[in-house]
N, C-alpha and C. Protein backbone atom coordinates (compact mmCIF):
# COMPACT_ATOMS: atom_id res chain seq x y z
N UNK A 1 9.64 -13.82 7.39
CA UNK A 1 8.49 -13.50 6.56
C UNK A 1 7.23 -13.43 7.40
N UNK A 2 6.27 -12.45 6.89
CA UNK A 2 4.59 -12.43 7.46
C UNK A 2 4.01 -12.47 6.58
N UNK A 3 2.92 -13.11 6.53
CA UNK A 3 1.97 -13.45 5.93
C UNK A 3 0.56 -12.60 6.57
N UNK A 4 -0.01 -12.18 5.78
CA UNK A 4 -1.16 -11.20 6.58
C UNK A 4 -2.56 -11.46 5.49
N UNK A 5 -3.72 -11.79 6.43
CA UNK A 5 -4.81 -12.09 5.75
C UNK A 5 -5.71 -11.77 6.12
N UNK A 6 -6.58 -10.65 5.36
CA UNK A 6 -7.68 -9.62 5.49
C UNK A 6 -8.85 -10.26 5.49
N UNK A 7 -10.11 -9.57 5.51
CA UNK A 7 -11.31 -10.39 5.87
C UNK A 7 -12.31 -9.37 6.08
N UNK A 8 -13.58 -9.00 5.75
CA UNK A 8 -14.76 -8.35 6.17
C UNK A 8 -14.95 -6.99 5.39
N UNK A 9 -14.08 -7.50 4.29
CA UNK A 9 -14.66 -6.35 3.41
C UNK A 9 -16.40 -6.53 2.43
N UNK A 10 -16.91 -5.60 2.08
CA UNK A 10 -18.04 -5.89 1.61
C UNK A 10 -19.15 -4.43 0.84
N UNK A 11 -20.13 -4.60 0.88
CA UNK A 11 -20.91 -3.42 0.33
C UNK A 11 -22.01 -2.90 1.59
N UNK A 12 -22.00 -1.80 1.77
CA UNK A 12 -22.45 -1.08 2.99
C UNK A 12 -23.18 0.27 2.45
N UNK A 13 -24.07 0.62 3.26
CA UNK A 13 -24.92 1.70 3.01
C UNK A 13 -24.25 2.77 3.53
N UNK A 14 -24.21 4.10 3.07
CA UNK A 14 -23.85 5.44 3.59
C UNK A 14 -24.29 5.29 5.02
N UNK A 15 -23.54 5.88 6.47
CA UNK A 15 -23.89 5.59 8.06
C UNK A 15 -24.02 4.08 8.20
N UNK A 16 -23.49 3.42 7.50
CA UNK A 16 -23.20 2.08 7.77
C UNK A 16 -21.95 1.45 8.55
N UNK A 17 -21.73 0.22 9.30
CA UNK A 17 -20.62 -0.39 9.30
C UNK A 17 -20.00 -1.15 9.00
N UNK A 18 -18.78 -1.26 9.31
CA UNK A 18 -17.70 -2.81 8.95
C UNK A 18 -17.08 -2.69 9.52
N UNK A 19 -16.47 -4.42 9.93
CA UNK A 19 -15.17 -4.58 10.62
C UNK A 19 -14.27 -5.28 9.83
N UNK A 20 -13.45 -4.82 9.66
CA UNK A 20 -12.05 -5.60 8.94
C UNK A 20 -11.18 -5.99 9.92
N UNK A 21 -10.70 -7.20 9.71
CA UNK A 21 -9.72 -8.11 10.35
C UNK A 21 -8.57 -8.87 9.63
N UNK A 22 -7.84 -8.42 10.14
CA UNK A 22 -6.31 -8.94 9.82
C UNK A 22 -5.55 -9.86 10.23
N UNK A 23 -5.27 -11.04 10.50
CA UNK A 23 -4.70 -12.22 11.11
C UNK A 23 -3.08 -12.27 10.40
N UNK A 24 -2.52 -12.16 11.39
CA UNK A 24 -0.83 -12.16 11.21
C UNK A 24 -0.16 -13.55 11.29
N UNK A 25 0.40 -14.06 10.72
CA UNK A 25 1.37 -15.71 10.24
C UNK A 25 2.73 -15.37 10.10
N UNK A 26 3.37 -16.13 10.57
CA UNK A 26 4.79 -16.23 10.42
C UNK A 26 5.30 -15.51 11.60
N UNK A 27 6.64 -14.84 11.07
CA UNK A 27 7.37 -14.48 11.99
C UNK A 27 6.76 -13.22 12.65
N UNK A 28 5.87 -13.14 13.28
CA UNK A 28 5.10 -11.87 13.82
C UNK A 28 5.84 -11.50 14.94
N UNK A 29 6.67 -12.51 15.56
CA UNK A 29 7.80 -11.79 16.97
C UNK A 29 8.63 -10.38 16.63
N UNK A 30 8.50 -10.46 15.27
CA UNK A 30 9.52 -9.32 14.66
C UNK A 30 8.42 -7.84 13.71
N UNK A 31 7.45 -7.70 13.61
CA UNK A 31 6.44 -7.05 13.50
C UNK A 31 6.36 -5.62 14.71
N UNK A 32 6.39 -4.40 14.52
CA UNK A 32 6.69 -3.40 15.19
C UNK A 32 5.18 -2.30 14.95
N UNK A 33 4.40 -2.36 14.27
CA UNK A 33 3.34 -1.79 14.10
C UNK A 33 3.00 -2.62 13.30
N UNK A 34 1.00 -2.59 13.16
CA UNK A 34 0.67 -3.27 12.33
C UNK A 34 -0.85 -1.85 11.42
N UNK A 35 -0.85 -1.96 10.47
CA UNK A 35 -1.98 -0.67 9.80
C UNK A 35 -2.73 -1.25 9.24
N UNK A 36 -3.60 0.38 8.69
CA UNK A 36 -4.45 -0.36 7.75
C UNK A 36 -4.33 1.16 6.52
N UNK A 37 -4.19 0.77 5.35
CA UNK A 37 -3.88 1.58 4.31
C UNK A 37 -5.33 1.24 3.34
N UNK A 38 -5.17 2.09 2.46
CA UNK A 38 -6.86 1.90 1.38
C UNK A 38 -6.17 2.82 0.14
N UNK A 39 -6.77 2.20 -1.26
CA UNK A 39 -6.20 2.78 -2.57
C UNK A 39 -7.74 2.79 -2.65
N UNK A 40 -7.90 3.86 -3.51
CA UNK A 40 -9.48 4.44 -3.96
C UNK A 40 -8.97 4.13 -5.52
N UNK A 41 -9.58 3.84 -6.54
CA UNK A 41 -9.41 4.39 -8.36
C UNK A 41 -8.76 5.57 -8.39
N UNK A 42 -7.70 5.37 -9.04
CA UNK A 42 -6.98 6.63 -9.36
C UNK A 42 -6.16 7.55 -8.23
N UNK A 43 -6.50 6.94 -7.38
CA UNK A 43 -5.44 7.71 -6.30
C UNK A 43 -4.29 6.59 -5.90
N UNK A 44 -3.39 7.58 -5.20
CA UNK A 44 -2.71 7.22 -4.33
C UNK A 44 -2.96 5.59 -3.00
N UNK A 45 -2.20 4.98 -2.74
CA UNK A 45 -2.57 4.28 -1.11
C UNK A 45 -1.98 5.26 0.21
N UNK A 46 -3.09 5.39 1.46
CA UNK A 46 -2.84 5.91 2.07
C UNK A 46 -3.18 5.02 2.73
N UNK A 47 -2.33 5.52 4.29
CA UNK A 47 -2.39 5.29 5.42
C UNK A 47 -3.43 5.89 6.47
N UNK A 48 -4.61 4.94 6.88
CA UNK A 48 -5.74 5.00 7.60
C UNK A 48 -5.60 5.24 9.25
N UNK A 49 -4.54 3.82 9.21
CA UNK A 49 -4.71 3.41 10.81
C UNK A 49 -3.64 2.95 11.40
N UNK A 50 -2.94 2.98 12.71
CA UNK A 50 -2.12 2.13 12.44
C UNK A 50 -1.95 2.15 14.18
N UNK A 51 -1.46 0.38 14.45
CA UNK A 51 -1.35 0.33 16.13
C UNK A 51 0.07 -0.12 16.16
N UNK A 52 0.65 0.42 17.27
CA UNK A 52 1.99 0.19 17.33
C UNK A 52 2.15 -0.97 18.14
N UNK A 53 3.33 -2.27 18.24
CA UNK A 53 3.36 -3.04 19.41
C UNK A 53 3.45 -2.60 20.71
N UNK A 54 4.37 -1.84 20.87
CA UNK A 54 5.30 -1.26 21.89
C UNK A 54 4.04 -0.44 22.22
N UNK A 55 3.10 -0.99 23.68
CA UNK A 55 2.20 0.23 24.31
C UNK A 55 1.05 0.37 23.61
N UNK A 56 0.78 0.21 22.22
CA UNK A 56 -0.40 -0.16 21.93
C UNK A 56 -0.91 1.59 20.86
N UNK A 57 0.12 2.83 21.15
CA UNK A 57 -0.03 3.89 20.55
C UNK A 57 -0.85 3.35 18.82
N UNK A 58 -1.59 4.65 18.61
CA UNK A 58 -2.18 4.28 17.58
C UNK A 58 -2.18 5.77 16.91
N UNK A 59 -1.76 5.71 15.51
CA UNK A 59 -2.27 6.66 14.61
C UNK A 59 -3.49 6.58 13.87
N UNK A 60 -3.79 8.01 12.89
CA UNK A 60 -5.05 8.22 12.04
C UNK A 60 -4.76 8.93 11.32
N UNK A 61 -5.49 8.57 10.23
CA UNK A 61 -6.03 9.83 9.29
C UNK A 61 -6.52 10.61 9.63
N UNK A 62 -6.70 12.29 9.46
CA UNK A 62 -7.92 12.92 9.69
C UNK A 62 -8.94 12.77 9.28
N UNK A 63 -9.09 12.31 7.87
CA UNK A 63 -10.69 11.86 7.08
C UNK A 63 -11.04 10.69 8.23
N UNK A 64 -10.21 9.97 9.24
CA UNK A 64 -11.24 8.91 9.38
C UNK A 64 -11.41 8.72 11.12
N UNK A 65 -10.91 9.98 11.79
CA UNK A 65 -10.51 10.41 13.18
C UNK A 65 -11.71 10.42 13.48
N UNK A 66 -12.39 9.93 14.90
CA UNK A 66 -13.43 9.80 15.49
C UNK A 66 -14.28 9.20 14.68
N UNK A 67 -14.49 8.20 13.67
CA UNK A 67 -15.15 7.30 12.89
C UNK A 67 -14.68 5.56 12.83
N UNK A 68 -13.37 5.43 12.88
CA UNK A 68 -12.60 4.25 13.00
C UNK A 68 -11.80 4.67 13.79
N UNK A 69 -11.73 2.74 14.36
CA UNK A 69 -11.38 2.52 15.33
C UNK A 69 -9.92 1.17 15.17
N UNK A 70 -9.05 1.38 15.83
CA UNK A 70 -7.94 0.40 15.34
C UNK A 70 -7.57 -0.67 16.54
N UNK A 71 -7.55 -1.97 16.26
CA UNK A 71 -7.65 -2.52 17.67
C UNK A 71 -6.47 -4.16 17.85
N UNK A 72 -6.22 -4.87 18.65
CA UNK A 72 -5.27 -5.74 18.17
C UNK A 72 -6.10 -6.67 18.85
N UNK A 73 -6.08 -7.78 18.98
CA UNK A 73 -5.95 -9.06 19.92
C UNK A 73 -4.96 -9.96 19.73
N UNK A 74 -4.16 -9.29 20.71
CA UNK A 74 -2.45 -10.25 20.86
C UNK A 74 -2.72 -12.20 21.17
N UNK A 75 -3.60 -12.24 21.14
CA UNK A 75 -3.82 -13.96 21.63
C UNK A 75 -4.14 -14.64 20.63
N UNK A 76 -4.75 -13.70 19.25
CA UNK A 76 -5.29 -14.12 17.83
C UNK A 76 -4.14 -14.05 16.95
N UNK A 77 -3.20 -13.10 17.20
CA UNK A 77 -2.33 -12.22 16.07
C UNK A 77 -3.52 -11.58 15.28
N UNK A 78 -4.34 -10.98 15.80
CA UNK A 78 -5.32 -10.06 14.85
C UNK A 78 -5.44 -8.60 15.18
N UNK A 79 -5.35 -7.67 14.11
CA UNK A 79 -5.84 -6.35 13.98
C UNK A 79 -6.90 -6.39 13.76
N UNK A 80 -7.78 -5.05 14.01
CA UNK A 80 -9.58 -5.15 13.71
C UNK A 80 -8.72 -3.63 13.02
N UNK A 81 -10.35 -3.29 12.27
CA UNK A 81 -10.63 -1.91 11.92
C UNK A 81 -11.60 -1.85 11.88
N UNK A 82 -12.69 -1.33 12.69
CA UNK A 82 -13.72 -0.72 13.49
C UNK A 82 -14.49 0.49 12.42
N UNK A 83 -15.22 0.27 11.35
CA UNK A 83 -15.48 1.65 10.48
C UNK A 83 -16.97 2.12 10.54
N UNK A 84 -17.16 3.13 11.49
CA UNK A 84 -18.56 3.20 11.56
C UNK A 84 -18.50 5.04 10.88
N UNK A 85 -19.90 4.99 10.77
CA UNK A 85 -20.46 5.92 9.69
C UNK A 85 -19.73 6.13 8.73
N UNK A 86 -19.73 5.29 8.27
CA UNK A 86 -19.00 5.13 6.68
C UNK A 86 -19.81 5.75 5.52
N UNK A 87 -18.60 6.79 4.85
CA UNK A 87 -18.83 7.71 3.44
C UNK A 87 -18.76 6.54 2.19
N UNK A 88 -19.31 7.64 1.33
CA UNK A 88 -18.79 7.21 0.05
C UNK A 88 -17.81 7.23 -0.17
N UNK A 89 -17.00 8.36 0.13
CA UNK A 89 -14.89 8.56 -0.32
C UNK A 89 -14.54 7.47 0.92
N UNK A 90 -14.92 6.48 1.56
CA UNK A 90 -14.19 5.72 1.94
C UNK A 90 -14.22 4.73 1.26
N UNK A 91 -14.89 4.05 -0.05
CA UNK A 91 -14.62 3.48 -0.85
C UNK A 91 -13.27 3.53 -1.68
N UNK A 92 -12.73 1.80 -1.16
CA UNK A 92 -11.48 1.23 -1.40
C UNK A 92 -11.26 0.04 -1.45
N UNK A 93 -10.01 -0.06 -1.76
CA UNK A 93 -9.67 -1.50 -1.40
C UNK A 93 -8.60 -1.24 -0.44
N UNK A 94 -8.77 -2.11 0.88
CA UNK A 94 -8.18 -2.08 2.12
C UNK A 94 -7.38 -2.41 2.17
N UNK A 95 -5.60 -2.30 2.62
CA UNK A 95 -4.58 -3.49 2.71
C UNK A 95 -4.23 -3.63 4.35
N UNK A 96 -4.12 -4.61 4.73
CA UNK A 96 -3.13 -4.47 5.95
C UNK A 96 -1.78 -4.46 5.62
N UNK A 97 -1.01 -3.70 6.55
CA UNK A 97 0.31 -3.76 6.45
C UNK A 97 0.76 -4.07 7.79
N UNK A 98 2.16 -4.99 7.71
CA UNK A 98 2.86 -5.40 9.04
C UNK A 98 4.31 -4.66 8.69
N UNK A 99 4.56 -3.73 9.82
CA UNK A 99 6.07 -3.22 9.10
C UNK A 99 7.13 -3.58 10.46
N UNK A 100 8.30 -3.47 10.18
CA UNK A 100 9.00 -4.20 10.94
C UNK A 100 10.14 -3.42 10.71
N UNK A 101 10.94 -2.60 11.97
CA UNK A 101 11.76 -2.14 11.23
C UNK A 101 13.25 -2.00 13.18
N UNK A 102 12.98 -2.97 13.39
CA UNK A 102 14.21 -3.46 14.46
C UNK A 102 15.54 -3.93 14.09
N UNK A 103 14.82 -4.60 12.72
CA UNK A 103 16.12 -4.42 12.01
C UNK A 103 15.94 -4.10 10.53
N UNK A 104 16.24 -4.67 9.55
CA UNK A 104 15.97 -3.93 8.08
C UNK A 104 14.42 -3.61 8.15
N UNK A 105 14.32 -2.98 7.77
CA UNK A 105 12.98 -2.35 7.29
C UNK A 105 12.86 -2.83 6.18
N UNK A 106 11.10 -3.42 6.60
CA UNK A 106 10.67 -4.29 5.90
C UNK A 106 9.11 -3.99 6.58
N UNK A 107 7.92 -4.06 4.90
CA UNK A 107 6.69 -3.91 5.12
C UNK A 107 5.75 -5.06 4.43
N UNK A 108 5.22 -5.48 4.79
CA UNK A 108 4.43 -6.40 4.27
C UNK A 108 3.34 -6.33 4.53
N UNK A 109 2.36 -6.78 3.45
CA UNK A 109 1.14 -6.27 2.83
C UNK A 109 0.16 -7.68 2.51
N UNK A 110 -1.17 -7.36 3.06
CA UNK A 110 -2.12 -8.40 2.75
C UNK A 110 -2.63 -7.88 1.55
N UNK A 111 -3.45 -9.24 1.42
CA UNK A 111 -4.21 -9.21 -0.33
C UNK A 111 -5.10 -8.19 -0.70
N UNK A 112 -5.54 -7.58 0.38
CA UNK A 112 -6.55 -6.21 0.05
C UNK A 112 -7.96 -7.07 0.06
N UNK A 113 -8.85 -6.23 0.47
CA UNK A 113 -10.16 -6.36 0.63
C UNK A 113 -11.39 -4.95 0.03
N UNK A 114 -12.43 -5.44 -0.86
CA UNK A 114 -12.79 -4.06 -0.83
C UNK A 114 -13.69 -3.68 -0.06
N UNK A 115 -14.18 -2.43 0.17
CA UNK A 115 -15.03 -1.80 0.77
C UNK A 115 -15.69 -1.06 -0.51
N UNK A 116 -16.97 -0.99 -0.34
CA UNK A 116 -17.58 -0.30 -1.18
C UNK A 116 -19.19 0.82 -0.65
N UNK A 117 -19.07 1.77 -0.43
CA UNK A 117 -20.13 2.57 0.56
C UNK A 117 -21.30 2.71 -0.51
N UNK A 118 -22.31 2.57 -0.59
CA UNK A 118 -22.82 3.20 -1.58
C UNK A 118 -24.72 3.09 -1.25
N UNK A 119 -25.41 3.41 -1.40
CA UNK A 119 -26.98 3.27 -1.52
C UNK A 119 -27.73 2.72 -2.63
């Protein structure tokens, strides 16, 4: 099991920032990428960000390519998410996800945090 616990969500001005942080518990030896996903009202959850163990490779969204930034510190068990000039459509609620898939595939999900952009 992982346990994953979010942090630094809040209310921010349009060209504003935030950092969200993710702290990983439990069995994190077995953890193979770690992300960051966001549900807006009425939509879908998508996938934002995401850093791989193996080498450190990192994916993106295009809405959020050259704006956020995805980062780890292996000595914390922590992910960052780095969100500068932040929109209004990036208003969400944030989840981290730890997915693990060396052997069963398996994803696990923090409590969510919101973000809210607004003036």
């Amino acid at each position: 099991q992982v346990q994953l616990v979010e942090s630094g969500g809040g209310l921010v001005q349009p060209g504003g920032s935030l950092r969200l942080s993710c702290v990983a518990s439990g069995s994190i030896f077995s953890i193979n990428a770690m992300g960051w996903y966001r549900q807006a009202p009425g939509k879908q959850r998508e996938l934002v960000a995401r850093i791989f163990t193996d080498g450190g490779r990192t994916n993106y969204a295009d809405s959020v390519k050259g704006r956020f930034t995805i980062s780890r510190d292996n000595a914390k068990n922590t992910v960052y998410l780095q969100m500068n000039s932040l929109k209004p459509e990036d208003t969400a609620v944030y989840y981290c996800s730890a997915l693990s898939y060396s052997g069963p595939l398996l994803n696990y999900w923090g409590q969510g945090t919101q973000v809210t952009v607004s003036s």
